[in-house]
C-alpha atoms as a PDB file:
ATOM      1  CA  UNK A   1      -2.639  -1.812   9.879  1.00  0.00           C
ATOM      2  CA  UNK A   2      -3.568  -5.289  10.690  1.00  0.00           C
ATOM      3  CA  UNK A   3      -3.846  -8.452   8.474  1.00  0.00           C
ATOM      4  CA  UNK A   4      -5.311 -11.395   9.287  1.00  0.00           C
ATOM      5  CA  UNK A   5      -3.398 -14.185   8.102  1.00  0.00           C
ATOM      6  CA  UNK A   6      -2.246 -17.498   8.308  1.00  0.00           C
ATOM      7  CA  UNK A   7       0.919 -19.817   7.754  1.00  0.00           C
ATOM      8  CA  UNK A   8      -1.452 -22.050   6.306  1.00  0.00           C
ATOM      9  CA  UNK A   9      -2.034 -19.683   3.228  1.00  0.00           C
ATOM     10  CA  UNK A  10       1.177 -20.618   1.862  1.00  0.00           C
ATOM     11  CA  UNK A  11       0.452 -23.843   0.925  1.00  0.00           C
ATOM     12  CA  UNK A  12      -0.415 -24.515  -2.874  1.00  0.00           C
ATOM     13  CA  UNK A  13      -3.908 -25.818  -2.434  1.00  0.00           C
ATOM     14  CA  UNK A  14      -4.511 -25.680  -6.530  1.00  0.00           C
ATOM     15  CA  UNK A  15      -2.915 -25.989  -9.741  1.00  0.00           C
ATOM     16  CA  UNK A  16      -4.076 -22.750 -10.756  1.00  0.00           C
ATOM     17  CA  UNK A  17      -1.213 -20.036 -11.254  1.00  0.00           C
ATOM     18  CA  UNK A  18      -2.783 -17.795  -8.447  1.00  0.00           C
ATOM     19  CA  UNK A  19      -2.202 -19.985  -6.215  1.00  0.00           C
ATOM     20  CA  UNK A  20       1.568 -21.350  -7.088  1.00  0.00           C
ATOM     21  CA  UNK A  21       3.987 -21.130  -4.642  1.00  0.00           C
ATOM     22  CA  UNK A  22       5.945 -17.925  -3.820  1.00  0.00           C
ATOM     23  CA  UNK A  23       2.688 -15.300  -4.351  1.00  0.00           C
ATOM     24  CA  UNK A  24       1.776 -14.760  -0.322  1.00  0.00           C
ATOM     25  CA  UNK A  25       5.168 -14.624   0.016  1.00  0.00           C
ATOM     26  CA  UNK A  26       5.926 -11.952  -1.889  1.00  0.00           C
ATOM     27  CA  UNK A  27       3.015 -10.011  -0.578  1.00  0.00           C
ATOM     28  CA  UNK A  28       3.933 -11.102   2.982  1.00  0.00           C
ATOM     29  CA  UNK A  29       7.065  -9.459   2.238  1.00  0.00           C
ATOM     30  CA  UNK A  30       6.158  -5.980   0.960  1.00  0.00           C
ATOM     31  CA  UNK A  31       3.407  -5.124   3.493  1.00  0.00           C
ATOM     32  CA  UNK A  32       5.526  -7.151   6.919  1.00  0.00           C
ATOM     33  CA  UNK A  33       7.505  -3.855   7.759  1.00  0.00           C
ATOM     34  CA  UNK A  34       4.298  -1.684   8.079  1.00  0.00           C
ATOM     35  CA  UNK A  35       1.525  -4.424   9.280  1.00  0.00           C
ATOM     36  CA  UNK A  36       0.443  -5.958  12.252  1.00  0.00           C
ATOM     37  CA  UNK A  37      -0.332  -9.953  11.660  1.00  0.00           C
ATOM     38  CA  UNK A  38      -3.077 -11.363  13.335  1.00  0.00           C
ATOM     39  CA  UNK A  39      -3.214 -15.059  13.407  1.00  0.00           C
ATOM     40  CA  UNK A  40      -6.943 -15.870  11.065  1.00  0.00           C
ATOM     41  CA  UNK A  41      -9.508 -18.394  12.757  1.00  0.00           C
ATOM     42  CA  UNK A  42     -11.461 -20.513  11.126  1.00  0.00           C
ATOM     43  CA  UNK A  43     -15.337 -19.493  10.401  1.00  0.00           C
ATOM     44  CA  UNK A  44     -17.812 -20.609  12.026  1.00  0.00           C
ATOM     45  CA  UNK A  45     -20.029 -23.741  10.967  1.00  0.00           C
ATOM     46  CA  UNK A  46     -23.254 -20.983  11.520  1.00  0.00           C
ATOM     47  CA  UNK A  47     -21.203 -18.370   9.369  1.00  0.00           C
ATOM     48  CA  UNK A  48     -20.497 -20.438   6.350  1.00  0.00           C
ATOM     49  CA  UNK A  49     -24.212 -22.236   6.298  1.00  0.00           C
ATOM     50  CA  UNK A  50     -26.196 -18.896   6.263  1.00  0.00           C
ATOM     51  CA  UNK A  51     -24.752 -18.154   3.070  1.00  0.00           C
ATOM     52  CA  UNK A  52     -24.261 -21.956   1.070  1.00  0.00           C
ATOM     53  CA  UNK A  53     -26.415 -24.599   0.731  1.00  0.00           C
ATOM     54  CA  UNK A  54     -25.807 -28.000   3.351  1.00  0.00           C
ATOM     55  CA  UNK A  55     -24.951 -30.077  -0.052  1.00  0.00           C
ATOM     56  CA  UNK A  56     -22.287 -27.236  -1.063  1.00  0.00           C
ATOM     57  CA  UNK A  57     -20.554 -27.251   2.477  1.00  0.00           C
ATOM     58  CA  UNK A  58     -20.543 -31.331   2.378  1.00  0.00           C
ATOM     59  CA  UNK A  59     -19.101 -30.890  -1.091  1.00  0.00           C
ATOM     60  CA  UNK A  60     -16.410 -29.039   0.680  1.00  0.00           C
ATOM     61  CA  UNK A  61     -15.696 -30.936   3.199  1.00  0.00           C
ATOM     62  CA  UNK A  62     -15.488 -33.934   1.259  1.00  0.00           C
ATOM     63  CA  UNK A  63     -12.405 -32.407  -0.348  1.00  0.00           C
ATOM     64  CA  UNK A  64      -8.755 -31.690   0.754  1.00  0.00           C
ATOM     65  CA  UNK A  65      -9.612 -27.998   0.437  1.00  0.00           C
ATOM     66  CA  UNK A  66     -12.102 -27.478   3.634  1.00  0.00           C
ATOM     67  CA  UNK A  67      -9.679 -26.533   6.209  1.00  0.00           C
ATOM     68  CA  UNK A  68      -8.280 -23.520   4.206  1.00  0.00           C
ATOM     69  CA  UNK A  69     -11.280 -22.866   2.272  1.00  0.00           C
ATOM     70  CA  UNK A  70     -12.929 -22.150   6.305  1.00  0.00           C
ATOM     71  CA  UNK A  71      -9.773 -20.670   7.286  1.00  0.00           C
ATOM     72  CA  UNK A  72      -9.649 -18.366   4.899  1.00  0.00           C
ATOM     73  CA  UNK A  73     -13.217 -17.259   5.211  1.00  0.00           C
ATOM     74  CA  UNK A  74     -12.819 -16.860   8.690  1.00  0.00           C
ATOM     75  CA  UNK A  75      -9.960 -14.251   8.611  1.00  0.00           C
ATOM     76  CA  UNK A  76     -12.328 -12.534   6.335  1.00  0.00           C
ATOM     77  CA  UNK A  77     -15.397 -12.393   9.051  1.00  0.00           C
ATOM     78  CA  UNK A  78     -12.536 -11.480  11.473  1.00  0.00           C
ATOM     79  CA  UNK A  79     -11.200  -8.931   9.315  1.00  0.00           C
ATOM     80  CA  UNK A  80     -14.706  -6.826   8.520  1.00  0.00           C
ATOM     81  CA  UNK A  81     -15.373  -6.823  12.148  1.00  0.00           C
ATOM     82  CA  UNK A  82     -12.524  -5.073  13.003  1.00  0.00           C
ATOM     83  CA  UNK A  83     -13.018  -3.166   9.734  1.00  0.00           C
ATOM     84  CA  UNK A  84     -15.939  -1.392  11.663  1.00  0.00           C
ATOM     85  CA  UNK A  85     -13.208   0.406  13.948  1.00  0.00           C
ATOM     86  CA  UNK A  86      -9.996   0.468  11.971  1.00  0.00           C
ATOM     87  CA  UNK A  87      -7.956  -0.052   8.957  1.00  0.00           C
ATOM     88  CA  UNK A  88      -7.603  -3.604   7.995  1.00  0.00           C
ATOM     89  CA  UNK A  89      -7.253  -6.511   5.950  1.00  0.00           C
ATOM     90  CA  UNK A  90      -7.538  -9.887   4.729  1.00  0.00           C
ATOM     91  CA  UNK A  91      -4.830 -11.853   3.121  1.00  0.00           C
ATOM     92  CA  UNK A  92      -6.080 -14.723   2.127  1.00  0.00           C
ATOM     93  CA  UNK A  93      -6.317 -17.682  -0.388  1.00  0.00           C
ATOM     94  CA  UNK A  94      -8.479 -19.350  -1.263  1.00  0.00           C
ATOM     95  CA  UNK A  95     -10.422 -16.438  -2.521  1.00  0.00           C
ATOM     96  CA  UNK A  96     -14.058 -16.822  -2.743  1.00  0.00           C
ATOM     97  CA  UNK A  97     -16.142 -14.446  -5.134  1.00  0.00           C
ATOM     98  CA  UNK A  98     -16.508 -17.430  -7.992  1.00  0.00           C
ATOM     99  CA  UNK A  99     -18.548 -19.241  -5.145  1.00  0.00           C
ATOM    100  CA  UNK A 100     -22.260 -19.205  -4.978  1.00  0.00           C
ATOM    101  CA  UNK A 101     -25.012 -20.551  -2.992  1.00  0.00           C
ATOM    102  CA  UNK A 102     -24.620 -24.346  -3.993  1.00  0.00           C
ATOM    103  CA  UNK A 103     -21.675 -24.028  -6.270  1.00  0.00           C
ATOM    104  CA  UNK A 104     -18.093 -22.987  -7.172  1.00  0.00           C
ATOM    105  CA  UNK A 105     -15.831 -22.523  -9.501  1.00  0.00           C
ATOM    106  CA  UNK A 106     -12.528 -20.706 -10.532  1.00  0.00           C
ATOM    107  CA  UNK A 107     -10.400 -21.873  -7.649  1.00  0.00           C
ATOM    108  CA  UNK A 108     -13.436 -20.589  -4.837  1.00  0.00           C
ATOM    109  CA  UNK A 109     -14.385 -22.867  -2.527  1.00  0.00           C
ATOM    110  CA  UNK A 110     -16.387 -20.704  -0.229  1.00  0.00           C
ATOM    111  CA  UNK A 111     -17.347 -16.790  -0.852  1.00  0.00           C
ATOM    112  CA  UNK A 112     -15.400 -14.883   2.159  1.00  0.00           C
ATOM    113  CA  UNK A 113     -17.071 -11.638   1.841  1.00  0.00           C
ATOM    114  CA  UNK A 114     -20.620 -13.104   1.681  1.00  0.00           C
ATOM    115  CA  UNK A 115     -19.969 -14.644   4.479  1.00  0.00           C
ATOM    116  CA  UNK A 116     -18.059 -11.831   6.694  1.00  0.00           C
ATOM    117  CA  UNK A 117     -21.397  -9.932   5.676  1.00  0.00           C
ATOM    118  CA  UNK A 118     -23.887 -11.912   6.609  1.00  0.00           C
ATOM    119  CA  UNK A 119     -21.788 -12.665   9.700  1.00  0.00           C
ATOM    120  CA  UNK A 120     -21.931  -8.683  10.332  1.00  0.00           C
ATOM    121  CA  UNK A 121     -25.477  -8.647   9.342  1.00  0.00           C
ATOM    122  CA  UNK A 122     -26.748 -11.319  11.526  1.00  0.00           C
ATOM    123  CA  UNK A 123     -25.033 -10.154  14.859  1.00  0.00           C
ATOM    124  CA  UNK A 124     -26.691  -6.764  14.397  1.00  0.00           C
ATOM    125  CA  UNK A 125     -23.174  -5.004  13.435  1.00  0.00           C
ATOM    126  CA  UNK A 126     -24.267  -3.281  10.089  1.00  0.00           C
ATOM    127  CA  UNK A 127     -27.265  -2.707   8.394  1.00  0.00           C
ATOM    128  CA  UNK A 128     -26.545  -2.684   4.688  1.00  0.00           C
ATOM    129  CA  UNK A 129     -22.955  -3.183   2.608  1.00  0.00           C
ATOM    130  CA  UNK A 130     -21.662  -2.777  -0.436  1.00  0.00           C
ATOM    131  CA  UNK A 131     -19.152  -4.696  -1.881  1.00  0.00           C
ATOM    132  CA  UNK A 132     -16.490  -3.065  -4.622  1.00  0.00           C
ATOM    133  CA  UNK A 133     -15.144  -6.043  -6.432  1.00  0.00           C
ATOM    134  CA  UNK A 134     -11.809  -5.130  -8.478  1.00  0.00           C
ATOM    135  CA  UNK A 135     -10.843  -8.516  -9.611  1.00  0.00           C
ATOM    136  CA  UNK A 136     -10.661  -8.456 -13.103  1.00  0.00           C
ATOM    137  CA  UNK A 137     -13.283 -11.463 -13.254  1.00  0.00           C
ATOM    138  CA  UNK A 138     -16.768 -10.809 -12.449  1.00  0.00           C
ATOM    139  CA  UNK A 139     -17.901 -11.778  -9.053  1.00  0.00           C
ATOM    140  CA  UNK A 140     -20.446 -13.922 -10.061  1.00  0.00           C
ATOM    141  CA  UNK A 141     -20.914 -15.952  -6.810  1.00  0.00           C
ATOM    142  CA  UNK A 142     -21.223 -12.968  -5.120  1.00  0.00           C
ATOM    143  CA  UNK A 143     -23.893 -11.474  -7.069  1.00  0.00           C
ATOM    144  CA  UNK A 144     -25.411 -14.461  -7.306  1.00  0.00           C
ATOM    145  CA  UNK A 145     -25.416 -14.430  -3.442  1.00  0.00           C
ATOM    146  CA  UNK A 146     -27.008 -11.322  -2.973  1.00  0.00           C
ATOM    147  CA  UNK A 147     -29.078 -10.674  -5.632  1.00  0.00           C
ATOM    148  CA  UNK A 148     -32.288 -11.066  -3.668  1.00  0.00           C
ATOM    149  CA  UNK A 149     -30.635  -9.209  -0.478  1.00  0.00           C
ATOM    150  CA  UNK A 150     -31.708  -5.740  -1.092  1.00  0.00           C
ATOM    151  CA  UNK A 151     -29.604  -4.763   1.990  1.00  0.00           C
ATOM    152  CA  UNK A 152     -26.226  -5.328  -0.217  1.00  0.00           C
ATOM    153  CA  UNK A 153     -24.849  -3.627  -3.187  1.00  0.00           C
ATOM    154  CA  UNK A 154     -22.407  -5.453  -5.253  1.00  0.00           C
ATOM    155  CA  UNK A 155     -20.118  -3.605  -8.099  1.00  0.00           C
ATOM    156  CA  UNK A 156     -18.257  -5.305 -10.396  1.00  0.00           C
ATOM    157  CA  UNK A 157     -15.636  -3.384 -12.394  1.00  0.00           C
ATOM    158  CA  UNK A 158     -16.705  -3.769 -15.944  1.00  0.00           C
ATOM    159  CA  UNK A 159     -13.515  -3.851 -18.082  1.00  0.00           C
ATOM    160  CA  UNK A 160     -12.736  -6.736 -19.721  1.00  0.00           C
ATOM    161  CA  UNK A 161      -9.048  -5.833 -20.686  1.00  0.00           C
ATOM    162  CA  UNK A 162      -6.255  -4.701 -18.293  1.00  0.00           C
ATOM    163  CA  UNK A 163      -5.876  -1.367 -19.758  1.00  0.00           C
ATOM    164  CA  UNK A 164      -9.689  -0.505 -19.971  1.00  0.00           C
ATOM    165  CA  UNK A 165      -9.872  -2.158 -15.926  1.00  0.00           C
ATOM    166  CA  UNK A 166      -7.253  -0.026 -14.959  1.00  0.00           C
ATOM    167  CA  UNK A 167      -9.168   3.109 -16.162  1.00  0.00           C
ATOM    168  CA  UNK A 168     -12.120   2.378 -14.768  1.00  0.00           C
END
């Protein structure tokens, strides 16, 4: 299967516990012997601004984070167009489903799957989505995104503990 991923992902970009050092590692580890890595490329400027606001991309780019925040969203866009043909994934940080419009929170910079889909939608590649979100926290920025696409169907797992998520 291939995985789009960068070096850059390593690096601790946050003080939040997701992100400390040793986690992509780890992962990079347990999924090397059966994966094919393929080297992520940033989005494109046209990607990222037809899902946030001008303000909330200058907000990024002011920041340390807009290189990897890009980055990461453009190994997402890379990874759902393959997605179309094959098996595939993502492995990336920062993630991005805390990220709306015009704002961000939790450690999300940009919203990768917004993006990837409306990169998809734009270029004619698919005509609706739906996006399965089993983070434990609710997507908001994702919702948020899309609640006036009618062409995209988010789900959120509900749960609010561990045991009830991993039921559902």
């Amino acid at each position: 299967m291939k995985v789009f991923f960068h070096n850059d992902f390593y690096q601790v970009y946050t003080s939040d516990p997701a992100a400390e050092k040793g986690r992509m590692e780890a992962v990079v580890r347990v999924i090397e012997p059966f994966s094919e890595f393929v080297r992520a490329e940033p989005a494109f400027h046209d990607d990222v601004a037809a899902v946030h606001t001008q303000k909330h991309i200058e907000y990024v780019q002011d920041s340390r984070l807009y290189p990897i925040s890009v980055l990461a969203a453009g190994a997402t866009v890379q990874a759902a167009e393959t997605g179309l043909a094959e098996p595939c994934f993502a492995l990336v940080r920062p993630p991005g489903h805390h990220a709306s419009a015009d704002s961000s929170w939790g450690f999300c910079y940009f919203n990768n799957m917004a993006i990837a889909i409306e990169s998809l939608k734009r270029r004619g590649r698919i005509e609706t989505a739906y996006v399965l979100d089993i983070d434990l926290h609710y997507g908001d920025g994702t919702v948020n995104i899309f609640e006036d696409r009618d062409y995209v169907t988010v789900h959120n797992i509900e749960a609010t503990k561990r045991d009830a998520y991993l039921l559902e």
